[in-house]
N, C-alpha and C. Protein backbone atom coordinates (compact mmCIF):
# COMPACT_ATOMS: atom_id res chain seq x y z
N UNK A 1 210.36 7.97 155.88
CA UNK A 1 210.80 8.91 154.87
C UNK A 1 210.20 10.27 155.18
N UNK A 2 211.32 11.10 155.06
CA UNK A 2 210.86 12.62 155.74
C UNK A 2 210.04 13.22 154.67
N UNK A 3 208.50 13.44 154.23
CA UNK A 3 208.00 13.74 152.30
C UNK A 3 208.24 15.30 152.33
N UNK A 4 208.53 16.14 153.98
CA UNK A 4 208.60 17.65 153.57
C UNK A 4 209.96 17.35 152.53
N UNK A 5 210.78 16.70 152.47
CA UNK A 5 212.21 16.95 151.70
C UNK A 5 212.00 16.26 150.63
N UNK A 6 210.87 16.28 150.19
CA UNK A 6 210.59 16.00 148.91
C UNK A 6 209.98 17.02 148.05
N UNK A 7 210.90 17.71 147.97
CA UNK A 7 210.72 19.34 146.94
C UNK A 7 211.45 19.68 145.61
N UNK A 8 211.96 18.85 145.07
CA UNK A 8 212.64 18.96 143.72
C UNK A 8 211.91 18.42 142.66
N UNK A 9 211.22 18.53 141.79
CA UNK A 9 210.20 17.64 140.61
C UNK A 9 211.36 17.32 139.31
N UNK A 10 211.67 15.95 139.31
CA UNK A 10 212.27 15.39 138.32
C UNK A 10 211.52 14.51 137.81
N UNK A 11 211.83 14.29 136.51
CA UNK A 11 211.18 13.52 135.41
C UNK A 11 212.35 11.87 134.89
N UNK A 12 211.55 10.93 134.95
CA UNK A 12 212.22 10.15 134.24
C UNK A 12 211.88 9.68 132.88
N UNK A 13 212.83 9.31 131.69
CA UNK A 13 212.55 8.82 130.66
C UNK A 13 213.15 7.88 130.14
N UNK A 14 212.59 7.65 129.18
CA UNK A 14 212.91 6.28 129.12
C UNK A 14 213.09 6.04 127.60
N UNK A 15 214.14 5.00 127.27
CA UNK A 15 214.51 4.96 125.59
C UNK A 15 213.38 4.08 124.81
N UNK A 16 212.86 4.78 123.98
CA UNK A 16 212.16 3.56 123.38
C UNK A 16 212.23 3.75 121.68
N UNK A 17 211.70 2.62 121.23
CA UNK A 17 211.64 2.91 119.48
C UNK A 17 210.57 3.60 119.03
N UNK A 18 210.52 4.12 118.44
CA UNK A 18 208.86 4.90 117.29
C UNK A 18 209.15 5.25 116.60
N UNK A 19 208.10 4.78 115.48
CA UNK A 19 207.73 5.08 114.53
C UNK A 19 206.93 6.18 113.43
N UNK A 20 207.97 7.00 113.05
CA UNK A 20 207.60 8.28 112.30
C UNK A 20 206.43 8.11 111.02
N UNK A 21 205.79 9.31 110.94
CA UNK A 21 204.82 9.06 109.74
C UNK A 21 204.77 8.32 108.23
N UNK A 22 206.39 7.88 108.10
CA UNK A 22 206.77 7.24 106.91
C UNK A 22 207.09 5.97 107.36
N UNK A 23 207.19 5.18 108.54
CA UNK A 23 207.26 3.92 109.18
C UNK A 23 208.54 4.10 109.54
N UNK A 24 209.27 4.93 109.68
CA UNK A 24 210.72 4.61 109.94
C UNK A 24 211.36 4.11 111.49
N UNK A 25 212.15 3.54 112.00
CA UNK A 25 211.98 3.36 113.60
C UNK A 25 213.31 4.01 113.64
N UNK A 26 213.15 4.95 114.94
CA UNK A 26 213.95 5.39 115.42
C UNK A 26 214.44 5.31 117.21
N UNK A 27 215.40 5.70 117.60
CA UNK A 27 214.91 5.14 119.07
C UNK A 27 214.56 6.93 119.50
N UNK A 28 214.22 7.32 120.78
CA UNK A 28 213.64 8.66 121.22
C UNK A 28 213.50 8.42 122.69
N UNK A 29 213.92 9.54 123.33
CA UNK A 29 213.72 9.87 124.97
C UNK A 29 212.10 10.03 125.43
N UNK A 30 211.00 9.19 125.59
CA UNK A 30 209.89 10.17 126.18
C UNK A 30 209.74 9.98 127.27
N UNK A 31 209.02 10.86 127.95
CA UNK A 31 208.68 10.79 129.35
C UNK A 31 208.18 9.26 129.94
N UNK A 32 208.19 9.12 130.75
CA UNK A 32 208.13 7.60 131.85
C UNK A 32 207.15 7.72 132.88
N UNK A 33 207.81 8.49 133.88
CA UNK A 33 207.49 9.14 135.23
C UNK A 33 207.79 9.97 135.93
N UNK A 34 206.97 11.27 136.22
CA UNK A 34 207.11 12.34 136.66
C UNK A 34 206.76 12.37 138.69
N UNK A 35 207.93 12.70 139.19
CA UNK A 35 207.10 13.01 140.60
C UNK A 35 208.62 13.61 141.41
N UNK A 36 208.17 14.15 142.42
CA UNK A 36 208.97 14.79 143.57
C UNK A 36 209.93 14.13 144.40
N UNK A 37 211.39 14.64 144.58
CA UNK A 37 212.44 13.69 145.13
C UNK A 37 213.16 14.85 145.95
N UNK A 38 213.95 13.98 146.95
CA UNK A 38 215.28 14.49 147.56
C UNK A 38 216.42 14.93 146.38
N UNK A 39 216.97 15.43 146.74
CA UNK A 39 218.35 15.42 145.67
C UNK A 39 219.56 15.19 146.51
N UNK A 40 220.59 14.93 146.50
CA UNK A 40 221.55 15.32 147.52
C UNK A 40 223.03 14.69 146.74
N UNK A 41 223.66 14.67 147.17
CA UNK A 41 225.26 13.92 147.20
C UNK A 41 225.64 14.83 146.32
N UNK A 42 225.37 16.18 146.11
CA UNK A 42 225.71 16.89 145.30
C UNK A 42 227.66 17.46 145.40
N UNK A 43 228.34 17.02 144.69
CA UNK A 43 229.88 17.03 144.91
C UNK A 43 230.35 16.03 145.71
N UNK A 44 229.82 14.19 145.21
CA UNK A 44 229.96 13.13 145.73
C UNK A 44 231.68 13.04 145.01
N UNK A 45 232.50 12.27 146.31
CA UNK A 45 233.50 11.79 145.81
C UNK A 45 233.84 11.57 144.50
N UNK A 46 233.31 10.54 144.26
CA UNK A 46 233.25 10.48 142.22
C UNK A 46 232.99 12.16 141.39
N UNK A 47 232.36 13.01 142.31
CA UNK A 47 232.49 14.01 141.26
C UNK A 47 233.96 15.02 141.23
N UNK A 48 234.74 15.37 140.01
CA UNK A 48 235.71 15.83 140.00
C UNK A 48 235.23 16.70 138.38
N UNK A 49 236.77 17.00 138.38
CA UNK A 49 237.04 17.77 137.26
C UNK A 49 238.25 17.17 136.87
N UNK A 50 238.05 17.34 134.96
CA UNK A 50 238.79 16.44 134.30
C UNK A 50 239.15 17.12 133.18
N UNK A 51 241.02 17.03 132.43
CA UNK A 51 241.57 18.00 131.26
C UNK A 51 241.14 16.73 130.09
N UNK A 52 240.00 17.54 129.29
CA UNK A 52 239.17 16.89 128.05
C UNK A 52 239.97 17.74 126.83
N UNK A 53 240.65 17.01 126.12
CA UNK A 53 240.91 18.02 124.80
C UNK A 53 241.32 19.60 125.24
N UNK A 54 242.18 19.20 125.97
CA UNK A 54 243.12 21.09 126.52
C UNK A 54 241.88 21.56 127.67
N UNK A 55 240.66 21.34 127.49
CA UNK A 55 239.83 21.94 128.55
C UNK A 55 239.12 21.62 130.19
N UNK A 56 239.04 21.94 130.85
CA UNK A 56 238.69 21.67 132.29
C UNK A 56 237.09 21.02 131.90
N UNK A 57 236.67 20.39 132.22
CA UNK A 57 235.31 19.50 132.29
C UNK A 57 235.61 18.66 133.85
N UNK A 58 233.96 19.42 134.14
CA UNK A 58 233.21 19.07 135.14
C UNK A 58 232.43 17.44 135.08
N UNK A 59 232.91 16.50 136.41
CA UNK A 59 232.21 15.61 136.18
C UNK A 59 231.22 15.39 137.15
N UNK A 60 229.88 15.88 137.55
CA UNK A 60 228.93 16.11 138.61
C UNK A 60 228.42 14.85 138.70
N UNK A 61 228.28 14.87 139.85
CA UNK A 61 227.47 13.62 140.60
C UNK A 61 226.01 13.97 141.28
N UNK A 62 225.16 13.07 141.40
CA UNK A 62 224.11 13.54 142.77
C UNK A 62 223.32 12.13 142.57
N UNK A 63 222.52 12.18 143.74
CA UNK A 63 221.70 10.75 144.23
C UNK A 63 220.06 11.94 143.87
N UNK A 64 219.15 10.89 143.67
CA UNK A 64 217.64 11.29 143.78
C UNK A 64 217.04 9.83 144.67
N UNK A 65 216.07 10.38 145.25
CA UNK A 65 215.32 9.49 146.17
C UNK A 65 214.10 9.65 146.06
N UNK A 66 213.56 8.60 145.37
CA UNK A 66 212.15 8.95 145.44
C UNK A 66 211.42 7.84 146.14
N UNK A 67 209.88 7.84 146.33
CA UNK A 67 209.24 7.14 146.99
C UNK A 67 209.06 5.98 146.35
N UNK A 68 208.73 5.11 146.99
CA UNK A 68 208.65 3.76 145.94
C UNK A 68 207.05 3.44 145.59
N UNK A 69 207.15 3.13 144.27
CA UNK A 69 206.05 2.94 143.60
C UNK A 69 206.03 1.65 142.87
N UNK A 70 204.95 0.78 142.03
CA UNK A 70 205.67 -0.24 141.26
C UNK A 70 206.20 0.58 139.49
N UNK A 71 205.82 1.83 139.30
CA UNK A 71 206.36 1.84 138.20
C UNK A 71 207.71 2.68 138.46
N UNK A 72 208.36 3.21 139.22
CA UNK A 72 209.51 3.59 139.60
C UNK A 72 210.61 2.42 140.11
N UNK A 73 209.79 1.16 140.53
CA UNK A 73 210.25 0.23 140.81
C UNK A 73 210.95 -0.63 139.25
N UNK A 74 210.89 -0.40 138.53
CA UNK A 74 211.02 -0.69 136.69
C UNK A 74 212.20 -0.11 136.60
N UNK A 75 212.30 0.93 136.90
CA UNK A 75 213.52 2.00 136.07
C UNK A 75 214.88 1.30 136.58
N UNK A 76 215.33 0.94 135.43
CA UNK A 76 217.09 0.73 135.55
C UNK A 76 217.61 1.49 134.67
N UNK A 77 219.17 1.42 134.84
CA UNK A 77 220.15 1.92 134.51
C UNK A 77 220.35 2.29 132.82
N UNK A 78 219.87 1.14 132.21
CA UNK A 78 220.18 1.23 130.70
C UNK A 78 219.15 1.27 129.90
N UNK A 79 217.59 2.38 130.49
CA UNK A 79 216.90 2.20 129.76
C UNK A 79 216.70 3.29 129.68
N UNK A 80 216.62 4.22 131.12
CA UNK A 80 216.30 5.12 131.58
C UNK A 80 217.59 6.42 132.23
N UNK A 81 216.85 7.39 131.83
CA UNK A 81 217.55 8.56 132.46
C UNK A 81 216.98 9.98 133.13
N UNK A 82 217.42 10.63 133.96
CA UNK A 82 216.60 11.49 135.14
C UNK A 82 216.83 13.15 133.95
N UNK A 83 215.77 13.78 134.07
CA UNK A 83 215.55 15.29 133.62
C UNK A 83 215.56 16.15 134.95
N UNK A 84 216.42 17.06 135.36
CA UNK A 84 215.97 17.53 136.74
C UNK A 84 216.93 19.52 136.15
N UNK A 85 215.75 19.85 136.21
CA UNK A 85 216.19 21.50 136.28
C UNK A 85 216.80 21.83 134.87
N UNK A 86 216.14 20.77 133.53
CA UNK A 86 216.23 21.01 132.17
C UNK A 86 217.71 20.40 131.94
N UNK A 87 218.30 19.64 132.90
CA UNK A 87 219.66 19.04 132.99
C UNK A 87 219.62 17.23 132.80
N UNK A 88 220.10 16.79 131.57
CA UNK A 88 220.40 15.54 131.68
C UNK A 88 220.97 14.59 132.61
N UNK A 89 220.67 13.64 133.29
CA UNK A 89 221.52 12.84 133.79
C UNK A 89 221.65 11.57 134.09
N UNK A 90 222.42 10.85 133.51
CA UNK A 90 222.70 9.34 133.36
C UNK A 90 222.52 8.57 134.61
N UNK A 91 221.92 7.64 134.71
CA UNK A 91 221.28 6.71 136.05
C UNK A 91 222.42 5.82 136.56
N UNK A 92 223.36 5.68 136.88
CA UNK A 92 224.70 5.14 137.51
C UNK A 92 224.65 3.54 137.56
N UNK A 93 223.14 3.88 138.93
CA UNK A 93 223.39 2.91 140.29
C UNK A 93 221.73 3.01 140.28
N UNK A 94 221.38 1.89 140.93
CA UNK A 94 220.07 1.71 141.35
C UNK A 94 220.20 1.29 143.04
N UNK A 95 219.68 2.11 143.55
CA UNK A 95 219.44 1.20 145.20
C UNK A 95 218.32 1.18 145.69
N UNK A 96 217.88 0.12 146.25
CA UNK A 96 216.09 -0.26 146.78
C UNK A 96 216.15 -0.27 147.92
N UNK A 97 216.88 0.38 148.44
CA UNK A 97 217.05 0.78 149.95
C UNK A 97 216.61 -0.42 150.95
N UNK A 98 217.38 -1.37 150.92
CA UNK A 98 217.06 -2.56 151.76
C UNK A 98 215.53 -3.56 151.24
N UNK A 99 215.00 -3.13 149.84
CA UNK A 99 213.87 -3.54 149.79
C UNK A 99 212.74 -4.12 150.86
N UNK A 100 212.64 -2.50 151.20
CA UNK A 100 211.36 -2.39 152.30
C UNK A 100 210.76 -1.95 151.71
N UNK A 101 210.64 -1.71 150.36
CA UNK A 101 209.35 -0.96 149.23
C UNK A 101 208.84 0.65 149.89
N UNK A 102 210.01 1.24 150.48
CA UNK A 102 209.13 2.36 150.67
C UNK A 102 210.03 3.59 149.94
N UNK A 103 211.43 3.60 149.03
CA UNK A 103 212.10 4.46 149.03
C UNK A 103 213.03 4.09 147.93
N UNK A 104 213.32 4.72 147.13
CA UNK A 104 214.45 4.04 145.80
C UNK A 104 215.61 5.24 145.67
N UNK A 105 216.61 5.40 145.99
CA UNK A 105 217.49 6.10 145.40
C UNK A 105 218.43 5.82 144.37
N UNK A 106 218.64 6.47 143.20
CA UNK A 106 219.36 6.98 142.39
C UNK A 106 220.62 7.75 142.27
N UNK A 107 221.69 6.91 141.81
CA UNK A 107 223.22 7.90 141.57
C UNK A 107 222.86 8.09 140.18
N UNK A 108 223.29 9.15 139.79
CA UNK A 108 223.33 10.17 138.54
C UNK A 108 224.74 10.62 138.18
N UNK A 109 224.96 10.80 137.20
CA UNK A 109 226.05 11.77 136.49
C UNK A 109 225.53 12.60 135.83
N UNK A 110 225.85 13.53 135.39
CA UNK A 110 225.59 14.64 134.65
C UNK A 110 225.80 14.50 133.54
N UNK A 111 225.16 13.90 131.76
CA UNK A 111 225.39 13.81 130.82
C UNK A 111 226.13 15.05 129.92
N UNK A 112 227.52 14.81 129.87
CA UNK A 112 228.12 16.21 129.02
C UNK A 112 227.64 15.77 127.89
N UNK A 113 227.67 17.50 126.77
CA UNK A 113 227.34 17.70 125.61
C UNK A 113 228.04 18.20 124.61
């Protein structure tokens, strides 16, 4: 794994429940794991543009690659989601890159709002 091309700092988070000062449970995004990745597949096949309610909407794609760790090794699809450049984005795909434990990449979508 090339680590100079590891220059983008994304955050992952993760859904969980808590409990507000009156006991109430709610579910909430907090942080997980923070560290440095590739980015790339930026305008992957799957990404297009789509007529939403009369308007043009963007559907962005991109992969993140990060190093493998055991708590990055945790993160799936329906628990977790990537923060990168104050931009939401939904976790697709998980790949363990042949599980040689040295490298995990991530497909993303771009969560519209």
């Amino acid at each position: 794994m090339d680590v100079a091309a590891l220059r983008s700092k994304v955050t992952f988070q993760k859904n969980e429940t808590v409990t507000d000062k009156y006991g109430n449970h709610k579910n909430a995004w907090t942080d997980y794991y923070t560290c440095f990745a590739t980015i790339g597949g930026e305008g992957l096949a799957s990404s297009k543009e789509e007529q939403t309610a009369g308007t043009t909407v963007e559907d962005f794609s991109m992969t993140v690659t990060i190093r493998y760790c055991r708590k990055a090794a945790a993160i799936d699809s329906t628990h977790f989601r990537v923060m990168f450049m104050g931009e939401i984005y939904n976790i697709v795909n998980t790949d363990h890159m042949n599980f040689r434990k040295k490298s995990l990449k991530f497909t993303c979508r771009k969560e519209r709002r």
